[in-house]
C-alpha atoms as a PDB file:
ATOM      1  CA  UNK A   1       4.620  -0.314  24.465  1.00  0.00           C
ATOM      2  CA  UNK A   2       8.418  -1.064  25.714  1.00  0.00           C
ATOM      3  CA  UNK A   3       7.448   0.395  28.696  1.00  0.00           C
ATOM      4  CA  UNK A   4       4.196  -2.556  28.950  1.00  0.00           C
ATOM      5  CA  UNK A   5       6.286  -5.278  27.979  1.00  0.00           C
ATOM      6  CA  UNK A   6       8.973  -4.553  30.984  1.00  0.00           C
ATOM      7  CA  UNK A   7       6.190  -4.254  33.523  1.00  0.00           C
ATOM      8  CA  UNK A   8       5.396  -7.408  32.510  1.00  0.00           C
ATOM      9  CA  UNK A   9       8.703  -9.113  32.665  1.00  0.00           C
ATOM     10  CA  UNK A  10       8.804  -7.563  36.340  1.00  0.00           C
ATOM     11  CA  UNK A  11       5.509  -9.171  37.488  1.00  0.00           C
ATOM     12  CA  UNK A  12       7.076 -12.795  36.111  1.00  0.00           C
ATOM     13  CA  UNK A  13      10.251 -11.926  37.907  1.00  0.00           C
ATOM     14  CA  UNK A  14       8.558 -11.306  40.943  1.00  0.00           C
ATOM     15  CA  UNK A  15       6.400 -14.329  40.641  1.00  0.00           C
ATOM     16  CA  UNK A  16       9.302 -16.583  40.046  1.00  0.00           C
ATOM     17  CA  UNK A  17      10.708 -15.057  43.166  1.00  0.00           C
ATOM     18  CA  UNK A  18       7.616 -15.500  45.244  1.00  0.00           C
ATOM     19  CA  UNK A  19       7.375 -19.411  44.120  1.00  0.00           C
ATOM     20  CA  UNK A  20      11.135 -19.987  44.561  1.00  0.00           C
ATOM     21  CA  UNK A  21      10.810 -18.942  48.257  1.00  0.00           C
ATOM     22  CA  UNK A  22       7.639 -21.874  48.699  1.00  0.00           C
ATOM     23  CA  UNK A  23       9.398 -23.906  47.290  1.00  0.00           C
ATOM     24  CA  UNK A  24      12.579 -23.649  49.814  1.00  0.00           C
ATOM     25  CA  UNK A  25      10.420 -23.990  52.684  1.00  0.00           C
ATOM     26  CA  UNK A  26       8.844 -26.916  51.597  1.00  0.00           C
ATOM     27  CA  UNK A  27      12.174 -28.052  50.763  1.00  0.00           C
ATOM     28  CA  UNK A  28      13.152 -26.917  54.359  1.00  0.00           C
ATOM     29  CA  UNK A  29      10.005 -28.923  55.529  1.00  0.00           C
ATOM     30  CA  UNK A  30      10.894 -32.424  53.688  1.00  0.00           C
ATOM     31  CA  UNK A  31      14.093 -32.039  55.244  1.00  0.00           C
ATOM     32  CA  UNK A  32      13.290 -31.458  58.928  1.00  0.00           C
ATOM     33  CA  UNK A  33      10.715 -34.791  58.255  1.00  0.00           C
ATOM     34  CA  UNK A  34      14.105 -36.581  56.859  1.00  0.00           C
ATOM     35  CA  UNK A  35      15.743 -35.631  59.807  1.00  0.00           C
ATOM     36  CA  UNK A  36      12.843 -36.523  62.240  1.00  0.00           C
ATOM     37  CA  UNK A  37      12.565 -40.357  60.464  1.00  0.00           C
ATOM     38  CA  UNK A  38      16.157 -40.563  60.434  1.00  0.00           C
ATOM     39  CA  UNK A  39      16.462 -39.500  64.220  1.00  0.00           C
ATOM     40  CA  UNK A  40      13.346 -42.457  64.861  1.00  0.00           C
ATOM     41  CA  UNK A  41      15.134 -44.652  62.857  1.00  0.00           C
ATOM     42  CA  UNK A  42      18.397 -44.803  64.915  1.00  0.00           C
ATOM     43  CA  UNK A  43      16.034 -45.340  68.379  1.00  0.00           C
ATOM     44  CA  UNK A  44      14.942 -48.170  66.350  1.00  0.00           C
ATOM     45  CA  UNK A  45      16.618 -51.290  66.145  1.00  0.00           C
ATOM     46  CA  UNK A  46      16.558 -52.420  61.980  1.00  0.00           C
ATOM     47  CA  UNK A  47      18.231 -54.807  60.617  1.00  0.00           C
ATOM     48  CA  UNK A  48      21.678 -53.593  58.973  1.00  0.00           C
ATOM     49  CA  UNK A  49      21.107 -54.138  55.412  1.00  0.00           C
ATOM     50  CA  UNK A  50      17.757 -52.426  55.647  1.00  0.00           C
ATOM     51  CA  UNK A  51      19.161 -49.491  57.573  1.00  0.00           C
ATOM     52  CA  UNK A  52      22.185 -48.876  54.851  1.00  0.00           C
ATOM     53  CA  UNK A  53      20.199 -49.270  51.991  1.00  0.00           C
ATOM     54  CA  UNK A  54      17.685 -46.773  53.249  1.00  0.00           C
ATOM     55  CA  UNK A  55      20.214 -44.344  54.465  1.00  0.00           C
ATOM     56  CA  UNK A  56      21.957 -44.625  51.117  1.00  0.00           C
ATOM     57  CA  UNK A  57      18.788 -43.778  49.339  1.00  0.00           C
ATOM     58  CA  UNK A  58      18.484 -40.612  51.892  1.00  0.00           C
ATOM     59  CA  UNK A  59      22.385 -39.487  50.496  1.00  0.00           C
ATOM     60  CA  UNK A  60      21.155 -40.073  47.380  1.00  0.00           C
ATOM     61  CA  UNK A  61      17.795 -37.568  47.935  1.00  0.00           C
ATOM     62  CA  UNK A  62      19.418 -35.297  49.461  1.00  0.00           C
ATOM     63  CA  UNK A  63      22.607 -35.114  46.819  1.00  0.00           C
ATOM     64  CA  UNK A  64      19.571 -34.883  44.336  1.00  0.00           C
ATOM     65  CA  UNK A  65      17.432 -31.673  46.638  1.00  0.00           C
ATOM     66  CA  UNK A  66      21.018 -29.998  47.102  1.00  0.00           C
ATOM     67  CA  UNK A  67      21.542 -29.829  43.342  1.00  0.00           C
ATOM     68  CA  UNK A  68      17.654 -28.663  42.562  1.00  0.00           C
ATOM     69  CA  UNK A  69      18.602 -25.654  45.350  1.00  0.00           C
ATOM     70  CA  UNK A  70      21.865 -25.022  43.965  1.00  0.00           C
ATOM     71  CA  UNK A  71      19.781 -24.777  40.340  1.00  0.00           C
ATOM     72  CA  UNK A  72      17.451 -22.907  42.213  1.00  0.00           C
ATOM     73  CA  UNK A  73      19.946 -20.380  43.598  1.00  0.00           C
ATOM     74  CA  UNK A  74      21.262 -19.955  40.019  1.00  0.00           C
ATOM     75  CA  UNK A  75      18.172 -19.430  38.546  1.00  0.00           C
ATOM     76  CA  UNK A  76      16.755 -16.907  41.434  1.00  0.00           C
ATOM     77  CA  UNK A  77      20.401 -14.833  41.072  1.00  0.00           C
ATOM     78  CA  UNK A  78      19.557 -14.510  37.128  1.00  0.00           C
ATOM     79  CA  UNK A  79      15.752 -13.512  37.672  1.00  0.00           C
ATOM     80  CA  UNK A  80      17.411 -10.931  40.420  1.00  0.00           C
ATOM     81  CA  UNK A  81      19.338  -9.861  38.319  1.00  0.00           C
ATOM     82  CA  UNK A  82      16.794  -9.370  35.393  1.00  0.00           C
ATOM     83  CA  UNK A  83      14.556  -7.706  37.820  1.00  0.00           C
ATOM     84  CA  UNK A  84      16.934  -5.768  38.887  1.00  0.00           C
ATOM     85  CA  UNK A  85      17.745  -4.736  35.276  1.00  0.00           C
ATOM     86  CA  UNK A  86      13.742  -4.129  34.692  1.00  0.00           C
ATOM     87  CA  UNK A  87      14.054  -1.784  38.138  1.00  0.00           C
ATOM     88  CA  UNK A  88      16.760   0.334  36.489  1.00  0.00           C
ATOM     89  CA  UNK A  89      14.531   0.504  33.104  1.00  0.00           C
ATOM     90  CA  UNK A  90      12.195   1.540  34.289  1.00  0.00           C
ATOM     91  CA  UNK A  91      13.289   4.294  35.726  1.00  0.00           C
ATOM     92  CA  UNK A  92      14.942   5.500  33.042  1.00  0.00           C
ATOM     93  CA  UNK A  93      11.744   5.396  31.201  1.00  0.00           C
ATOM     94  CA  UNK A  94      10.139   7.439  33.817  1.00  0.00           C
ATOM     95  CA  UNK A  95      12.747   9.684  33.808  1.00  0.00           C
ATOM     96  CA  UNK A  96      12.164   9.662  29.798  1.00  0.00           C
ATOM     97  CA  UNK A  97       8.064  10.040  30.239  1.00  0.00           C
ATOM     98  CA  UNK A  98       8.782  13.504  32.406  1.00  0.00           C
ATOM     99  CA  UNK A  99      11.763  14.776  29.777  1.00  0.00           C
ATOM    100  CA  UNK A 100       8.995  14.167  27.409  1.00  0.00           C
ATOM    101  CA  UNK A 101       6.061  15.323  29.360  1.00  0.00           C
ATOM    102  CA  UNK A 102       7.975  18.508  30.415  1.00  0.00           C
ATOM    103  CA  UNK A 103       8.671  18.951  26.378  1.00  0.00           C
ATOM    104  CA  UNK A 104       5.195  18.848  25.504  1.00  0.00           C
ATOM    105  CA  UNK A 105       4.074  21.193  28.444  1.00  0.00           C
ATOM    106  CA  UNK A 106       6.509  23.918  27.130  1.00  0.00           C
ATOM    107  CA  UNK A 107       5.698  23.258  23.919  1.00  0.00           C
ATOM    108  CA  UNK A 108       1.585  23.385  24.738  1.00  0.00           C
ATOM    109  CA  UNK A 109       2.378  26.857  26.301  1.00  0.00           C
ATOM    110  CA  UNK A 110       4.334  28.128  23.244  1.00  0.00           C
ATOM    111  CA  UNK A 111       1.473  26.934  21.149  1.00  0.00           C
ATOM    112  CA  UNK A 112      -0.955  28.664  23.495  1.00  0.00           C
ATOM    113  CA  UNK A 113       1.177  32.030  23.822  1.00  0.00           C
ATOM    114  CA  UNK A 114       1.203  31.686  19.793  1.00  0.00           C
ATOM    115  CA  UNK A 115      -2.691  31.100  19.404  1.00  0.00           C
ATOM    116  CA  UNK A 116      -2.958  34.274  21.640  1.00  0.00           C
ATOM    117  CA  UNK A 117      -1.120  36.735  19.344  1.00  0.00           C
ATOM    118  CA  UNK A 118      -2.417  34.886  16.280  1.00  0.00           C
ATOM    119  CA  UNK A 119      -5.589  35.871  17.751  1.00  0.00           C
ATOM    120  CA  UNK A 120      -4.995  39.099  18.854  1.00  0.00           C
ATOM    121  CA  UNK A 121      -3.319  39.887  15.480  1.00  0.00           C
ATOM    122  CA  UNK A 122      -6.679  38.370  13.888  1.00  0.00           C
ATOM    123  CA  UNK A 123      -8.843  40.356  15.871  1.00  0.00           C
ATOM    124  CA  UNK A 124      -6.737  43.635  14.224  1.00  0.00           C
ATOM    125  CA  UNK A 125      -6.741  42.470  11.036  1.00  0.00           C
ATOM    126  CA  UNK A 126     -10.752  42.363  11.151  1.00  0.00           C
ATOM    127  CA  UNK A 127     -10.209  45.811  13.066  1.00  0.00           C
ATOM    128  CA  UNK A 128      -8.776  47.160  10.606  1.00  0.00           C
ATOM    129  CA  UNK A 129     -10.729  45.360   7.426  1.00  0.00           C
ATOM    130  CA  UNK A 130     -13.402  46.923   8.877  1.00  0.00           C
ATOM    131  CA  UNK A 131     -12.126  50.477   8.757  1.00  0.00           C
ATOM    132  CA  UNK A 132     -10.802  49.886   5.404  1.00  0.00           C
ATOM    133  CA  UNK A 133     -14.193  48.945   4.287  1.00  0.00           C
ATOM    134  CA  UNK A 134     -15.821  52.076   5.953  1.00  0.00           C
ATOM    135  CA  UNK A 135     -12.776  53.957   4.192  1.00  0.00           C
ATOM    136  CA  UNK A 136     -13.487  52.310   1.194  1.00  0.00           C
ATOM    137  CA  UNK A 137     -17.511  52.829   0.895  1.00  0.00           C
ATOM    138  CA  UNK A 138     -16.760  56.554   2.327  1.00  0.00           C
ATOM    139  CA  UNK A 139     -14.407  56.942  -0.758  1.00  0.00           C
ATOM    140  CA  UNK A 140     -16.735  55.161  -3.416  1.00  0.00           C
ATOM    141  CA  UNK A 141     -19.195  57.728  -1.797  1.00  0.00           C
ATOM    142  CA  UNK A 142     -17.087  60.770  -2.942  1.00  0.00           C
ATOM    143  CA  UNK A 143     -16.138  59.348  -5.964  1.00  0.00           C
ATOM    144  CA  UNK A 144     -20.088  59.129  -6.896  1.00  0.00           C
ATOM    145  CA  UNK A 145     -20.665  62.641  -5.746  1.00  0.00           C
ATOM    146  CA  UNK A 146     -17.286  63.720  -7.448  1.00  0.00           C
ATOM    147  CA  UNK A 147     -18.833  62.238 -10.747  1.00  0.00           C
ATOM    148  CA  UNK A 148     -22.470  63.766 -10.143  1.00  0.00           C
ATOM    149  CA  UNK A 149     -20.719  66.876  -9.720  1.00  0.00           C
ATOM    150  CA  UNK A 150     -18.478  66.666 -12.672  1.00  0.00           C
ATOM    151  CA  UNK A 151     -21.707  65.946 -14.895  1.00  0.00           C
ATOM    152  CA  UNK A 152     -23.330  68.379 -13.693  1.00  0.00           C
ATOM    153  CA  UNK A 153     -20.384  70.971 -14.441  1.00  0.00           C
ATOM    154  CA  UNK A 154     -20.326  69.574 -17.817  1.00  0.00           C
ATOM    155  CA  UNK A 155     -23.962  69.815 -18.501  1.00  0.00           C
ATOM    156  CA  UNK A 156     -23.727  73.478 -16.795  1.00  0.00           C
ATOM    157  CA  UNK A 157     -20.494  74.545 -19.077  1.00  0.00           C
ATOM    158  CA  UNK A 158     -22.570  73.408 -22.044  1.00  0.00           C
ATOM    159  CA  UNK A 159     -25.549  75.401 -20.967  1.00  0.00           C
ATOM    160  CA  UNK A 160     -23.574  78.387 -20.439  1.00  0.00           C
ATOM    161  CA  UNK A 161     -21.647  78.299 -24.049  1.00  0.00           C
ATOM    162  CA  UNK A 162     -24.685  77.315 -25.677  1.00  0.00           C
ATOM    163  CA  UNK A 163     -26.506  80.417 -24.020  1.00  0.00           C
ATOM    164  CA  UNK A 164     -23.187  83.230 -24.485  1.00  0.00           C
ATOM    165  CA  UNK A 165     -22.938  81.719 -27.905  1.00  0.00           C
ATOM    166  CA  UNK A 166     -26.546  82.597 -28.870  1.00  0.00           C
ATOM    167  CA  UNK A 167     -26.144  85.743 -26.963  1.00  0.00           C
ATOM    168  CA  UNK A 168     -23.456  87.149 -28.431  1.00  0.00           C
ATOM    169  CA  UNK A 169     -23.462  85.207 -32.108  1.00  0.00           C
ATOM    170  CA  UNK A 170     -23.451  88.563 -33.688  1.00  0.00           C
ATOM    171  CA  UNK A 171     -19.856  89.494 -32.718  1.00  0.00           C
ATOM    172  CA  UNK A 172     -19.231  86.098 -32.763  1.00  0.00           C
ATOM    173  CA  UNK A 173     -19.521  86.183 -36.261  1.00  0.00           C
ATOM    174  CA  UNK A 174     -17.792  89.503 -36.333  1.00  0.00           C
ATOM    175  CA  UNK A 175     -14.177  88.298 -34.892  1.00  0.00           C
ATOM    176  CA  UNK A 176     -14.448  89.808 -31.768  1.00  0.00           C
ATOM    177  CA  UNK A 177     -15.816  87.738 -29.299  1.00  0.00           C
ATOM    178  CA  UNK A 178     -14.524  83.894 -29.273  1.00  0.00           C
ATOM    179  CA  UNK A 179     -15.409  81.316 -26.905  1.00  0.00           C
ATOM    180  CA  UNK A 180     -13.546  78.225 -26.018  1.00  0.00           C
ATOM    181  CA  UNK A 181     -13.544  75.566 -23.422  1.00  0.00           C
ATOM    182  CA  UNK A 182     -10.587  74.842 -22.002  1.00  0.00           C
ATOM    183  CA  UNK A 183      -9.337  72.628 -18.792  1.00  0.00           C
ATOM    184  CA  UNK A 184      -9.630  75.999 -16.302  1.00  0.00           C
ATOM    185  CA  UNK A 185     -12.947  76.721 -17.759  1.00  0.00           C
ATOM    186  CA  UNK A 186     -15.142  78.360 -20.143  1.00  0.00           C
ATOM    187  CA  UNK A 187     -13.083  81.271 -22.190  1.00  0.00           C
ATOM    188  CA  UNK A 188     -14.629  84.154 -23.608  1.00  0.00           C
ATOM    189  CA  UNK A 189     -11.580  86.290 -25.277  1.00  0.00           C
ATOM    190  CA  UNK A 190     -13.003  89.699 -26.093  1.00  0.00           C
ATOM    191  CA  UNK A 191     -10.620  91.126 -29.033  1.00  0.00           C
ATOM    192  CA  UNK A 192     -10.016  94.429 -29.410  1.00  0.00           C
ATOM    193  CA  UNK A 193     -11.783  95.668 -26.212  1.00  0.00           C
ATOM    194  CA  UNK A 194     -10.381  98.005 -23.752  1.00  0.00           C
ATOM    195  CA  UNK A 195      -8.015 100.467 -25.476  1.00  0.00           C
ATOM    196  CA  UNK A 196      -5.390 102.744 -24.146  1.00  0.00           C
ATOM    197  CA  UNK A 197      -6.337 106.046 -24.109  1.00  0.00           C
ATOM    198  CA  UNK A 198      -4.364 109.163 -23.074  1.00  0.00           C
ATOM    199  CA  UNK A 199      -6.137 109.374 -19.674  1.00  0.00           C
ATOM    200  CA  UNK A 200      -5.658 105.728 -19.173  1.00  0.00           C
ATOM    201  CA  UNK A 201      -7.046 102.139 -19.888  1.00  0.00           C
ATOM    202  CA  UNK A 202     -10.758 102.499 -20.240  1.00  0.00           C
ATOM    203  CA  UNK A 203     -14.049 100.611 -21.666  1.00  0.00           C
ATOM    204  CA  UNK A 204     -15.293 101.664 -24.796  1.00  0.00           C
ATOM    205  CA  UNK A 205     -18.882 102.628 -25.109  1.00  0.00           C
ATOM    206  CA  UNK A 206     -19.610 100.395 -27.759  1.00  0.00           C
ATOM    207  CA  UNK A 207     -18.030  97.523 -25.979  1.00  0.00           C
ATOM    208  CA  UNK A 208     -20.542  97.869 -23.409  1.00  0.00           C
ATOM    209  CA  UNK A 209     -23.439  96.375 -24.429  1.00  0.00           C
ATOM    210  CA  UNK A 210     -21.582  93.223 -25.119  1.00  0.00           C
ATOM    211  CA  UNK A 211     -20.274  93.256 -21.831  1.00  0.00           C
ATOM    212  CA  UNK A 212     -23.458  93.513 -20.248  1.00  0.00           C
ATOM    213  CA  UNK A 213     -25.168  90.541 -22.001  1.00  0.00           C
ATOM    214  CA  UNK A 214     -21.802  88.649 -20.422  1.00  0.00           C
ATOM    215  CA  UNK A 215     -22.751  89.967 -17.106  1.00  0.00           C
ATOM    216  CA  UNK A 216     -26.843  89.216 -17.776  1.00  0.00           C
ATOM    217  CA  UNK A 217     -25.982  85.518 -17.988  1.00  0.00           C
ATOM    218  CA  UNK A 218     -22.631  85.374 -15.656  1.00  0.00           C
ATOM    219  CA  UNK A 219     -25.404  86.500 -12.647  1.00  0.00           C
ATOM    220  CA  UNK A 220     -27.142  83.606 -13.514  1.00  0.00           C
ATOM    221  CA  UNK A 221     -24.112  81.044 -12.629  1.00  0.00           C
ATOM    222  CA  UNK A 222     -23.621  82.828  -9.324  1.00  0.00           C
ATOM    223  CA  UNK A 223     -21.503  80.478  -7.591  1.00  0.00           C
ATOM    224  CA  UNK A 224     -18.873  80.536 -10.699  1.00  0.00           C
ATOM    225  CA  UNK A 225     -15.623  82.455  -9.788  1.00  0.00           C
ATOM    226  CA  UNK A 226     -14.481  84.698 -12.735  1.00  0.00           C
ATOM    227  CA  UNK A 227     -11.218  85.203 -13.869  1.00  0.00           C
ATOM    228  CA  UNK A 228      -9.830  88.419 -15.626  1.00  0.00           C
ATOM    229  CA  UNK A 229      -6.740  87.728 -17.858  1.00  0.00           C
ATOM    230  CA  UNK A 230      -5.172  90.409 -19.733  1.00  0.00           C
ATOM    231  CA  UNK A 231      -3.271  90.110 -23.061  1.00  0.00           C
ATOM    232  CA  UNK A 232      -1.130  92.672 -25.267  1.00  0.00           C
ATOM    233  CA  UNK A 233       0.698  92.278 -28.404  1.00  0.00           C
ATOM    234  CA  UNK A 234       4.727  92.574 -28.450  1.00  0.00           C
ATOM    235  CA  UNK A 235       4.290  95.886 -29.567  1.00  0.00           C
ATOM    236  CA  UNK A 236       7.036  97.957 -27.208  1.00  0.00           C
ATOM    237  CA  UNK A 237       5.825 100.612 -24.927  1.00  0.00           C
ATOM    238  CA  UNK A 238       5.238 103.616 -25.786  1.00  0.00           C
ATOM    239  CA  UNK A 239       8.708 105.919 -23.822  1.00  0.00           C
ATOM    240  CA  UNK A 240       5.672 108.295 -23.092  1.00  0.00           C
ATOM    241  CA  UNK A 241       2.879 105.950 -21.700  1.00  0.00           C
ATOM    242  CA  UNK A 242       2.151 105.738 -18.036  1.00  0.00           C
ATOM    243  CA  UNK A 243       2.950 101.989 -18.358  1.00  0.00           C
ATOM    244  CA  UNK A 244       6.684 100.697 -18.049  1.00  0.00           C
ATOM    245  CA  UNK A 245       6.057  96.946 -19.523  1.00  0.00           C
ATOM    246  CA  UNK A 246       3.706  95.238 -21.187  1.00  0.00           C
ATOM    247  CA  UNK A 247       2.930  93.741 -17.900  1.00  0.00           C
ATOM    248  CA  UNK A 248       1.538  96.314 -16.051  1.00  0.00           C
ATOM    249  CA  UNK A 249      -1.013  97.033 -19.391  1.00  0.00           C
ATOM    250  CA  UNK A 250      -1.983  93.636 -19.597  1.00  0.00           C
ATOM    251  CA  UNK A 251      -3.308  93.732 -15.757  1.00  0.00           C
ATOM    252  CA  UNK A 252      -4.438  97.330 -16.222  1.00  0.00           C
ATOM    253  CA  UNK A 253      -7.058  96.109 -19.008  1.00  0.00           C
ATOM    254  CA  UNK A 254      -7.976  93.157 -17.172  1.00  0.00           C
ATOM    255  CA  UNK A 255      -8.501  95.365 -14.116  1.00  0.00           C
ATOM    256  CA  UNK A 256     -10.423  97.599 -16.585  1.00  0.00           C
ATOM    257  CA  UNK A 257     -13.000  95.098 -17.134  1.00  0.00           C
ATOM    258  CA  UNK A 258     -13.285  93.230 -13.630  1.00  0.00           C
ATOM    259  CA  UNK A 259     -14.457  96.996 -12.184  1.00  0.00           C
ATOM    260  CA  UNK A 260     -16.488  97.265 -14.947  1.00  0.00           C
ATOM    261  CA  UNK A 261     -18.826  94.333 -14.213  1.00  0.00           C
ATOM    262  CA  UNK A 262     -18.700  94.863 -10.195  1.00  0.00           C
ATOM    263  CA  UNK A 263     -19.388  98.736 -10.629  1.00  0.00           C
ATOM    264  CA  UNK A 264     -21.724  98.692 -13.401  1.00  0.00           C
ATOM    265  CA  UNK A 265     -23.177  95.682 -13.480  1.00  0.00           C
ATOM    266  CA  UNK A 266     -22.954  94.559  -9.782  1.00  0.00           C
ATOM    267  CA  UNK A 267     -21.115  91.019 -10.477  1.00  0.00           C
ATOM    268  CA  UNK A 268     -20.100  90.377  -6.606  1.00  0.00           C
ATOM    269  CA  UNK A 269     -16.415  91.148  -5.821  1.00  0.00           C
ATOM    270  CA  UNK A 270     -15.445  87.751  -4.300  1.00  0.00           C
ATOM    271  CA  UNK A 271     -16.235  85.674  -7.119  1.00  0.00           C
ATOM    272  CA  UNK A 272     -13.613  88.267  -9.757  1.00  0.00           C
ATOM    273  CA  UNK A 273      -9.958  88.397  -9.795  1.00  0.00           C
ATOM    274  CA  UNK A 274      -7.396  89.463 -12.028  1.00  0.00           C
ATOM    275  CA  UNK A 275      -4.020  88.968 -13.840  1.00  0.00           C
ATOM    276  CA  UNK A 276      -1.994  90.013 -16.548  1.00  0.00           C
ATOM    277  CA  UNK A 277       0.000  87.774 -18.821  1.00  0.00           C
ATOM    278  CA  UNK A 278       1.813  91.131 -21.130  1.00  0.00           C
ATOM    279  CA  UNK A 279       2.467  89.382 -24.689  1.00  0.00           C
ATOM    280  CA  UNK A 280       3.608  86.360 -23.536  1.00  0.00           C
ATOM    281  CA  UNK A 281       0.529  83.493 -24.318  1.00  0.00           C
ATOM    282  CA  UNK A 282      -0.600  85.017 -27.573  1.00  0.00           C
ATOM    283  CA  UNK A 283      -3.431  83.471 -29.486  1.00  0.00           C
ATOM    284  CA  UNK A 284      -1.927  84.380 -33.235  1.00  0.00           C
ATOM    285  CA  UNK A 285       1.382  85.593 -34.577  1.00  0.00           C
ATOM    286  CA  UNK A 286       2.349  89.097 -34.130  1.00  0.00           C
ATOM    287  CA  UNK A 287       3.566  89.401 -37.645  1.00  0.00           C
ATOM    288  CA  UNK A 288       0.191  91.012 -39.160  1.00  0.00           C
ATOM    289  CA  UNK A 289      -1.966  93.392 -38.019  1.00  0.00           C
ATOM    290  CA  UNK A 290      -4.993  90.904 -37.599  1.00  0.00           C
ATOM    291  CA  UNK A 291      -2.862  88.797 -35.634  1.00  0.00           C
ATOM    292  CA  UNK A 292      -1.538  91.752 -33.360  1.00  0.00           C
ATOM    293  CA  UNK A 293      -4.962  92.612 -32.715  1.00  0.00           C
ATOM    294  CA  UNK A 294      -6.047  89.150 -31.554  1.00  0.00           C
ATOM    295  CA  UNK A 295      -3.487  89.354 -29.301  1.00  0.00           C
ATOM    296  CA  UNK A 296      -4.386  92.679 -28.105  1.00  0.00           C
ATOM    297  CA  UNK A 297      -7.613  91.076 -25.619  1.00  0.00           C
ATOM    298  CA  UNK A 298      -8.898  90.260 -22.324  1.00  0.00           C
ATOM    299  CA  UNK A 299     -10.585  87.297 -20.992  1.00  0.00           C
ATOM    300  CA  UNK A 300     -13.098  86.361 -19.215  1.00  0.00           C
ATOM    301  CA  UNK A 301     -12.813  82.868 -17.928  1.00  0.00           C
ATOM    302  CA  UNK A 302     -15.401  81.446 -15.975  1.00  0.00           C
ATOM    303  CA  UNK A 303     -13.776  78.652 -14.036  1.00  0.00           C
ATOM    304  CA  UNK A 304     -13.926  75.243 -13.867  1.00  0.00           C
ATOM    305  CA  UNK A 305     -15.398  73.263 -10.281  1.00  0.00           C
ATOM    306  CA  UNK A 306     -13.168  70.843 -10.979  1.00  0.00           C
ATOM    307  CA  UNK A 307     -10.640  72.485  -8.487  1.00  0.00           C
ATOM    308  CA  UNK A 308     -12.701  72.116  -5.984  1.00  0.00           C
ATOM    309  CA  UNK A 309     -13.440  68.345  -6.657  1.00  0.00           C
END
């Protein structure tokens, strides 16, 4: 708007100086016509009064056009000097308009450097919501499968205690079978079984058949591993038994059994192990005899899938 107003000043300055220069010529004209009459009037013979009074009016005119030019100077000095002044301001406010326009070209590349990486950096973030949401239905995916399958272990660990507890109800009843379930999986703890004999750990005959209505129904779950554990009381060793610790006749009876059911009743060898745990998780106190004989067991632990979850 400042920049309209002294444009517009200029113009007026200009036009002032434009009319200012007619009007000296004309003056210049009016002049050179005094001159001419005055130059005629001298070849002509006038009276003397009428020649005075006219050449005093001339003095008089001219007095009168040499002040108007004199105002006339004055005023075309100020309007040079105001145009002059509207010359230098306007440069400045060019040199202002390409400060200003250089400013906003920088600043129109910063913003367009900025919209690049904002763009780029939005074209990631979709990227990567993308891949989170793949991660995301992949995992919701194996949670649901991770739940089907822990269901169905459930329902299958309640199936297989319901069917080794009607199996084997009679020495159930009888103290010495007891099953449990237990975070690692379904226990059976056979008490009693597997004595030490002179010639070594071996399985009892009578034990047997109770073993092999385990083994009937284990065959049926035949993608369940097996664990062996055996257990002793804290009854010292014996300075004449084959075994040095309790340790070594824990894992003997446990081995007892695991070769039992892959020899005899042809339980596949990569789903058994074995381990022995001496006296040291007992299942009652080894202050009485019925407690000491608790302890004295092995276990048959059909493991959990959760493991494998």
């Amino acid at each position: 708007m400042k920049m309209v107003r002294y444009l517009v000043l200029c113009v007026l300055i200009v036009s002032l100086s434009l009319g200012g220069c007619a009007y000296f010529r004309e003056l210049g004209r009016r002049k050179s016509r005094v001159e001419i009459e005055e130059s005629e009037e001298e070849e002509q013979p006038v009276p003397p009064d009428e020649s005075e009074m006219k050449l005093a009016s001339q003095a008089r005119e001219i007095e009168e056009l040499r002040g108007k030019l004199q105002e006339l100077n004055i005023q075309l000095s100020q309007l040079t000097q105001s145009r002059d002044s509207c010359y230098q301001q306007i440069k400045r406010l060019e040199e202002e308009r390409k400060r200003s326009q250089e400013l906003f070209d920088e600043r129109l590349r910063g913003l367009e450097e900025e919209k690049i990486k904002t763009e780029q950096s939005l074209a990631a973030a979709r990227k990567r919501e993308e891949a989170l949401g793949s991660e995301l239905e992949q995992a919701r995916s194996r949670l649901r499968q991770l739940i089907e399958a822990r269901e169905k272990d459930v329902q299958e660990v309640t199936r297989l205690k319901a069917e080794l507890t009607e199996e084997l109800k009679g020495h159930i009843a009888a103290g010495k079978v007891l099953i449990a379930e237990e975070k690692r999986g379904l226990v059976i703890a056979l008490v009693g079984v597997v004595p030490l004999r002179s010639e070594g750990v071996i399985v009892r005959p009578e034990d047997k058949p109770m073993l092999s209505k385990v083994a009937r129904i284990l065959k049926k779950y035949a993608d369940r591993e097996i664990l062996i554990e055996g257990h002793t009381d804290d009854a010292p060793i014996a300075s004449s038994s084959r075994f040095s610790s309790n340790w070594e006749l824990s894992t003997a009876r446990a081995t007892a059994i695991l070769r039992y059911l892959e020899e005899k009743e042809g339980i596949s060898a990569k789903r058994l192990s074995a381990a022995g745990y001496g006296e040291y998780r007992p299942l009652a106190t080894n202050a009485t005899p019925e407690g000491r004989e608790k302890n004295r067991r092995v276990e048959i632990v059909i493991l959990s899938r959760e493991k494998a979850y």
